[in-house]
N, C-alpha and C. Protein backbone atom coordinates (compact mmCIF):
# COMPACT_ATOMS: atom_id res chain seq x y z
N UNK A 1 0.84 -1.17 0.00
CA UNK A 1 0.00 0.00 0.00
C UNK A 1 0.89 1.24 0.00
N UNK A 2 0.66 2.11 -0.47
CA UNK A 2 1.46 3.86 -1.07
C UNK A 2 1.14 4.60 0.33
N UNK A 3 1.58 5.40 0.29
CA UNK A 3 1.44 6.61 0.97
C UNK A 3 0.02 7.05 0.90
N UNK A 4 -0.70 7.83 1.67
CA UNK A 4 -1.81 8.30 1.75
C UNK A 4 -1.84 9.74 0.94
N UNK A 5 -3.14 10.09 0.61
CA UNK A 5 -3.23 11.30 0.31
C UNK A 5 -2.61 12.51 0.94
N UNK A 6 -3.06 12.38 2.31
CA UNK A 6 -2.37 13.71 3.22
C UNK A 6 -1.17 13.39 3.35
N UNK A 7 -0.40 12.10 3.37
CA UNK A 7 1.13 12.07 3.37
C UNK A 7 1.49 12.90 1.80
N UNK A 8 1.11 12.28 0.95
CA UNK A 8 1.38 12.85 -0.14
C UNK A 8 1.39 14.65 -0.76
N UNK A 9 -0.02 14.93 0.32
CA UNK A 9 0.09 16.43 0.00
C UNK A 9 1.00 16.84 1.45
N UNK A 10 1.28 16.21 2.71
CA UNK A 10 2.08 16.58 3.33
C UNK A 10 3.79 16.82 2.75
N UNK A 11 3.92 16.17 2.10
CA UNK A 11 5.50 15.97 1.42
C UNK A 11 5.16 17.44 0.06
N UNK A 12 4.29 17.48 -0.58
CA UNK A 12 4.21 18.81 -1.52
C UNK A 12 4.34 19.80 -0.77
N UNK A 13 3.62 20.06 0.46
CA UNK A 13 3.93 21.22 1.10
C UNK A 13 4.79 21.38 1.57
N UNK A 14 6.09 20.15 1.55
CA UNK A 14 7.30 20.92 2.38
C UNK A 14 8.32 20.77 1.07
N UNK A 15 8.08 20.03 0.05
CA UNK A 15 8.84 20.60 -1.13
C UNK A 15 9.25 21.65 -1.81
N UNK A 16 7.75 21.94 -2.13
CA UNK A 16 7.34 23.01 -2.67
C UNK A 16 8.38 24.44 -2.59
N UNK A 17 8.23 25.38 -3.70
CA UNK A 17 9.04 26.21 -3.69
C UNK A 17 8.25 27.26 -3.54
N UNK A 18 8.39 27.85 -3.24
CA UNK A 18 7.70 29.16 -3.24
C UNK A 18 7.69 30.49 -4.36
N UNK A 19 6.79 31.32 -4.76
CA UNK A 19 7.47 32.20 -5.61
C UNK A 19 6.84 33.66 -5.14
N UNK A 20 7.67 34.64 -5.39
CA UNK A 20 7.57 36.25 -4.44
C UNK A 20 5.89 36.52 -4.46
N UNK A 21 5.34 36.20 -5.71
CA UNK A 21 3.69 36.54 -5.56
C UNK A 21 2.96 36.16 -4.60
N UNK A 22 3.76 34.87 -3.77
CA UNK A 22 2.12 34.42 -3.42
C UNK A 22 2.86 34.64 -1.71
N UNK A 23 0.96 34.90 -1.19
CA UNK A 23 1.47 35.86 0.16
C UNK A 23 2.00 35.16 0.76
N UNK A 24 3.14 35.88 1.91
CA UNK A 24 3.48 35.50 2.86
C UNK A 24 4.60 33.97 2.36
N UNK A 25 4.67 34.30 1.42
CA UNK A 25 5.27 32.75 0.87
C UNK A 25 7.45 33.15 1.13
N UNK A 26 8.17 32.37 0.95
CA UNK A 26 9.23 32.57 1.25
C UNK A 26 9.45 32.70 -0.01
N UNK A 27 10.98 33.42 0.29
CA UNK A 27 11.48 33.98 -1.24
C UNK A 27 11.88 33.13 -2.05
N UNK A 28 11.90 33.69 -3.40
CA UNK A 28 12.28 32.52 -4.30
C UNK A 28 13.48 31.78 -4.65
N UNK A 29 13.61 30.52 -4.56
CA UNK A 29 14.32 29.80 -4.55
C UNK A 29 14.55 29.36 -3.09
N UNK A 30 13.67 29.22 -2.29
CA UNK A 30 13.99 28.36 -1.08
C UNK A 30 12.66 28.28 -0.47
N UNK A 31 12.70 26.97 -0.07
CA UNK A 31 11.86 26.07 -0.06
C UNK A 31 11.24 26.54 1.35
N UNK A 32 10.03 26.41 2.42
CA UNK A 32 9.05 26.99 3.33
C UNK A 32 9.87 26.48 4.52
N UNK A 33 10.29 25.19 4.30
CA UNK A 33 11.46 24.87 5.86
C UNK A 33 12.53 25.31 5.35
N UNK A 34 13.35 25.83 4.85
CA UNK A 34 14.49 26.57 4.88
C UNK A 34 14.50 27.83 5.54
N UNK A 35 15.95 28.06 6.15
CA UNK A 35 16.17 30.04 6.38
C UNK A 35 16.41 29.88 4.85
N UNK A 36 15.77 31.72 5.04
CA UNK A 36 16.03 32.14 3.89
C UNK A 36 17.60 32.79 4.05
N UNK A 37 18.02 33.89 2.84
CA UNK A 37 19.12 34.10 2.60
C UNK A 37 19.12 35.33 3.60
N UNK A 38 17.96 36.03 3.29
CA UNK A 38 17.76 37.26 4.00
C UNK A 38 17.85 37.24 5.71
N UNK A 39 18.81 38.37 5.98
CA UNK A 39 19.77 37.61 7.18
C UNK A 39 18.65 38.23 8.44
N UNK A 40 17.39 39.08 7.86
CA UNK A 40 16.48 39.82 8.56
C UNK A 40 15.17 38.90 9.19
N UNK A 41 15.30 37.93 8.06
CA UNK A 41 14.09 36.65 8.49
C UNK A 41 14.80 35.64 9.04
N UNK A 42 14.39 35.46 10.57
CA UNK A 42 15.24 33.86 11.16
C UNK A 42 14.09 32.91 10.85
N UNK A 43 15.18 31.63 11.32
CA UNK A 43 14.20 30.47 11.03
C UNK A 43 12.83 30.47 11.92
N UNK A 44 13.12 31.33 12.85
CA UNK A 44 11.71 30.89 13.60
C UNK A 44 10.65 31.60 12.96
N UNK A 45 11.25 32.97 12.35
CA UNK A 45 9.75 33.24 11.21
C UNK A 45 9.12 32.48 10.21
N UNK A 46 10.31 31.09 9.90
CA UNK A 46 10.16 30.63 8.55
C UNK A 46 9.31 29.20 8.89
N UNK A 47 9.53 28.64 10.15
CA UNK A 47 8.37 27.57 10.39
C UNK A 47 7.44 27.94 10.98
N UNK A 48 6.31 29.11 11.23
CA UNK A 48 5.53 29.43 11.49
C UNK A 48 4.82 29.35 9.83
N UNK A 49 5.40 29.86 9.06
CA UNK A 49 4.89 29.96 7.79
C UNK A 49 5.03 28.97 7.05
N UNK A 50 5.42 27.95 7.13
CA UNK A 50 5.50 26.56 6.76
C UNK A 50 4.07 26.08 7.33
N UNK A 51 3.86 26.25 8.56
CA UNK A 51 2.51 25.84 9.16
C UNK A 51 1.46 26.24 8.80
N UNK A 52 1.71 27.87 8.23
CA UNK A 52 0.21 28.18 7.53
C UNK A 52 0.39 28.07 6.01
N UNK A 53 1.24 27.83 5.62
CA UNK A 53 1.04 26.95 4.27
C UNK A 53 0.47 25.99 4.13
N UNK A 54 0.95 24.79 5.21
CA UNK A 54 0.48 23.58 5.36
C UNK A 54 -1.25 23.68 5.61
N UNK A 55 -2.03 24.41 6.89
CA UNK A 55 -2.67 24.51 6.86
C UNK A 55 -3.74 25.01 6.00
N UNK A 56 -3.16 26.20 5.14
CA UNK A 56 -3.95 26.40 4.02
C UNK A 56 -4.38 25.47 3.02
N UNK A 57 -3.52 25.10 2.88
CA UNK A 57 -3.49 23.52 1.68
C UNK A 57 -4.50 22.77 2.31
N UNK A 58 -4.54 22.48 3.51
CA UNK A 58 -5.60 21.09 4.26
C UNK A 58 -7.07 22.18 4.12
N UNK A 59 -7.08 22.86 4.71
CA UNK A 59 -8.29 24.00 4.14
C UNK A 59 -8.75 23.88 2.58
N UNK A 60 -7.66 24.23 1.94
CA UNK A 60 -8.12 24.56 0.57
C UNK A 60 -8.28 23.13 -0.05
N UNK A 61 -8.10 22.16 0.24
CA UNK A 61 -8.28 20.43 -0.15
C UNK A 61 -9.65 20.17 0.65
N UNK A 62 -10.13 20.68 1.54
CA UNK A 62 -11.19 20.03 2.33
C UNK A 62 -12.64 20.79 1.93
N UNK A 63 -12.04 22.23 1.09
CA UNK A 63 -13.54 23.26 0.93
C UNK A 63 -13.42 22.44 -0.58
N UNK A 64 -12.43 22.58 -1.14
CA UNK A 64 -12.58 21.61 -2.90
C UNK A 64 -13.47 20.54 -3.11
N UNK A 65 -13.05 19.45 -1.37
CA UNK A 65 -13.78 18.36 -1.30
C UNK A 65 -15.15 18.68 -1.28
N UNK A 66 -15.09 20.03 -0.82
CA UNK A 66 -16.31 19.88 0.02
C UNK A 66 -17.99 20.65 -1.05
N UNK A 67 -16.94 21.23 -2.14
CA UNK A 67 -17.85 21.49 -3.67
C UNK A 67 -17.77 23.08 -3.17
N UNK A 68 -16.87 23.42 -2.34
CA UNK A 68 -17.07 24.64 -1.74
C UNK A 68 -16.20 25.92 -2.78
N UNK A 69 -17.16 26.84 -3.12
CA UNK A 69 -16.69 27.53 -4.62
C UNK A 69 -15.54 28.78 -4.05
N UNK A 70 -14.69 29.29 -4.66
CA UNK A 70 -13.34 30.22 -4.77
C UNK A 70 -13.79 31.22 -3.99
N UNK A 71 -15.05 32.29 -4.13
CA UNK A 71 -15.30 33.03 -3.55
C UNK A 71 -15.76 32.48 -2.19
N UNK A 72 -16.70 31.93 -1.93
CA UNK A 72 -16.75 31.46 -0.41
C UNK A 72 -15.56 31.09 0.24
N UNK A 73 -14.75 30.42 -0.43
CA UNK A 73 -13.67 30.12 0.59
C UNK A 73 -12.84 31.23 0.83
N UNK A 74 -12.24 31.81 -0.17
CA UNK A 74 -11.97 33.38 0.00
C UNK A 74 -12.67 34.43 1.39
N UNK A 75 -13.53 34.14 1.10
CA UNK A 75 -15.12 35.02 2.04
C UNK A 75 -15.12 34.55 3.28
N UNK A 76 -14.65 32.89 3.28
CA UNK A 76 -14.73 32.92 4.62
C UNK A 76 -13.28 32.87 5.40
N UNK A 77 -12.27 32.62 4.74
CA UNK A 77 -10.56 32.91 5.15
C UNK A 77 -10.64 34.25 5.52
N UNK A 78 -10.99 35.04 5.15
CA UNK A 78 -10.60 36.30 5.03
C UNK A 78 -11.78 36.88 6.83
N UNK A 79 -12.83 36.40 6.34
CA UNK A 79 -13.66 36.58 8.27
C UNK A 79 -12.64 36.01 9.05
N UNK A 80 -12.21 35.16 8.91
CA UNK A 80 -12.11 34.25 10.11
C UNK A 80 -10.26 35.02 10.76
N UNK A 81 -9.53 35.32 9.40
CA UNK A 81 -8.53 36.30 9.36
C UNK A 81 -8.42 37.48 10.37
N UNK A 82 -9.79 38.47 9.39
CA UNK A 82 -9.85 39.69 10.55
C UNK A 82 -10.23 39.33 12.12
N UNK A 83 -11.11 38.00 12.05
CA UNK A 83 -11.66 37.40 13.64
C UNK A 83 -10.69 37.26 14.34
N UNK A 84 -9.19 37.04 13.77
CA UNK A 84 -8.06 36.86 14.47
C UNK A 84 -7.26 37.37 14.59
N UNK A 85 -7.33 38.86 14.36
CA UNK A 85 -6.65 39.72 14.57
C UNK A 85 -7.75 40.79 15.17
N UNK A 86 -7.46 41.12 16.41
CA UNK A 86 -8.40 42.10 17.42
C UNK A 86 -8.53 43.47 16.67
N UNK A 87 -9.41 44.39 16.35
CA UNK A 87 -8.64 45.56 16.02
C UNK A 87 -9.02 45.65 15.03
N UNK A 88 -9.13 44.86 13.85
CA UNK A 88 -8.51 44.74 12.10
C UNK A 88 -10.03 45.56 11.70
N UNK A 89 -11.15 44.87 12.22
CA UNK A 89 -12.28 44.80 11.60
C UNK A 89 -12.80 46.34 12.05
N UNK A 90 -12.37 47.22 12.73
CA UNK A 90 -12.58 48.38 13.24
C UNK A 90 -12.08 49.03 12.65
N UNK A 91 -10.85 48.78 12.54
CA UNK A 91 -9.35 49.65 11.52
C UNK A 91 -10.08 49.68 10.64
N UNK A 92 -10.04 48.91 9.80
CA UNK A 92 -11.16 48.84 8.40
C UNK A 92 -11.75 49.67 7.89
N UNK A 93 -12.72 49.62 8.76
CA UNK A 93 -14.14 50.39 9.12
C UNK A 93 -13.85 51.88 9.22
N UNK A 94 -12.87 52.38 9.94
CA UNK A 94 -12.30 53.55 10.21
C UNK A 94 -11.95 54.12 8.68
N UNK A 95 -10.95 53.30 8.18
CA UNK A 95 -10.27 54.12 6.95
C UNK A 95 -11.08 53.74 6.04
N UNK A 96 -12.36 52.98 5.53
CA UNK A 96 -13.64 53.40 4.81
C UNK A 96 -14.05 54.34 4.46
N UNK A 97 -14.57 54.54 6.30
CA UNK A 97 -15.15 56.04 6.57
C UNK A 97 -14.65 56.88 5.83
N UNK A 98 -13.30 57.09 6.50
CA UNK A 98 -12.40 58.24 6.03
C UNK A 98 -12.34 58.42 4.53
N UNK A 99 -12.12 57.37 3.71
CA UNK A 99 -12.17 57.12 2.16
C UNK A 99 -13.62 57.65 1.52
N UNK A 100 -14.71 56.97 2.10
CA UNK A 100 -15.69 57.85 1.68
C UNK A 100 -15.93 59.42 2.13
N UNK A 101 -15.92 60.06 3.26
CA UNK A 101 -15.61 61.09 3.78
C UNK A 101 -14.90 61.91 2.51
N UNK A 102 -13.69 61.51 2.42
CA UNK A 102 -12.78 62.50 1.10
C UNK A 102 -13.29 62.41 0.19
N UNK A 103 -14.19 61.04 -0.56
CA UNK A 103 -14.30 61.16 -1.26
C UNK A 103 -15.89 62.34 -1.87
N UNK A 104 -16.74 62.20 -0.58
CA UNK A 104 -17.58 63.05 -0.57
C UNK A 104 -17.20 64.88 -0.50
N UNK A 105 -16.34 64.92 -0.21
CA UNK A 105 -15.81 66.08 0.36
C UNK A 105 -14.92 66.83 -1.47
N UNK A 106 -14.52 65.89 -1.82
CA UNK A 106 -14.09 66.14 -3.04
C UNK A 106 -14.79 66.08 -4.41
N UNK A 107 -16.04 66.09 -3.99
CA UNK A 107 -17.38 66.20 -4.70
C UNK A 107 -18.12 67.11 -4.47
N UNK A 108 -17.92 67.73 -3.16
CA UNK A 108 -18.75 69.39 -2.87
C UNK A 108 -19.82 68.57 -2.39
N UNK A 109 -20.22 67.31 -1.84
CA UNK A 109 -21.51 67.23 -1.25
C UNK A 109 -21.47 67.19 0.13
N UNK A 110 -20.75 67.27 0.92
CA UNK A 110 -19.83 67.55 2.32
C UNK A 110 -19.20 68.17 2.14
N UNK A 111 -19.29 69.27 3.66
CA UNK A 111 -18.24 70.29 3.62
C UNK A 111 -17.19 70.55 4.98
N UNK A 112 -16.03 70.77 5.29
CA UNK A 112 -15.50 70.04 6.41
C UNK A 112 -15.96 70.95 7.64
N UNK A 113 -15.35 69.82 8.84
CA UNK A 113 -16.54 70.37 9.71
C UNK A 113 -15.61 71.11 10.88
């Protein structure tokens, strides 16, 4: 009997190379358990991010399984994201405001106060 599926995508995710586009990913040409070259990132930044690679992958294999479409999974990474960071979803909200604010203001339909 072979290796299992999750062994199998376990071994892609620590192969795998990374390339500068994709977030949070390590630089190119070195692999998610490696230090990188950059003498500013230690290894302990670099297996934290190995872990949410890994985890993304088991996520993004389980919503696929699950008939679960690009935008929902998107839609719901991204809640569960700001849910985990205290703060984020307020911040947000704040520089919205402010974005619409100027942008009303630079239309003459608000005038400052």
């Amino acid at each position: 009997m072979g290796p299992s599926k999750h062994q199998l995508a376990d071994r892609d995710v620590k192969t795998s190379t990374a390339t500068p586009s994709a977030v949070g990913a390590a630089p190119q040409g070195t692999s998610p358990t490696e230090a990188p070259e950059d003498p500013a990132v230690s290894e302990d930044q670099v297996a934290p991010l190995h872990r949410v690679k890994a985890s993304l992958y088991h996520a993004s294999t389980a919503a696929a399984e699950q008939g679960m479409s690009l935008e929902e999974f998107m839609q719901l990474a991204w809640s569960m994201y700001v849910d985990a960071r205290p703060g984020l979803r307020e911040h947000l909200a704040e520089v919205t405001l402010a974005q619409q604010l100027q942008e009303l203001r630079a239309q003459g339909r608000i005038g400052l106060a």
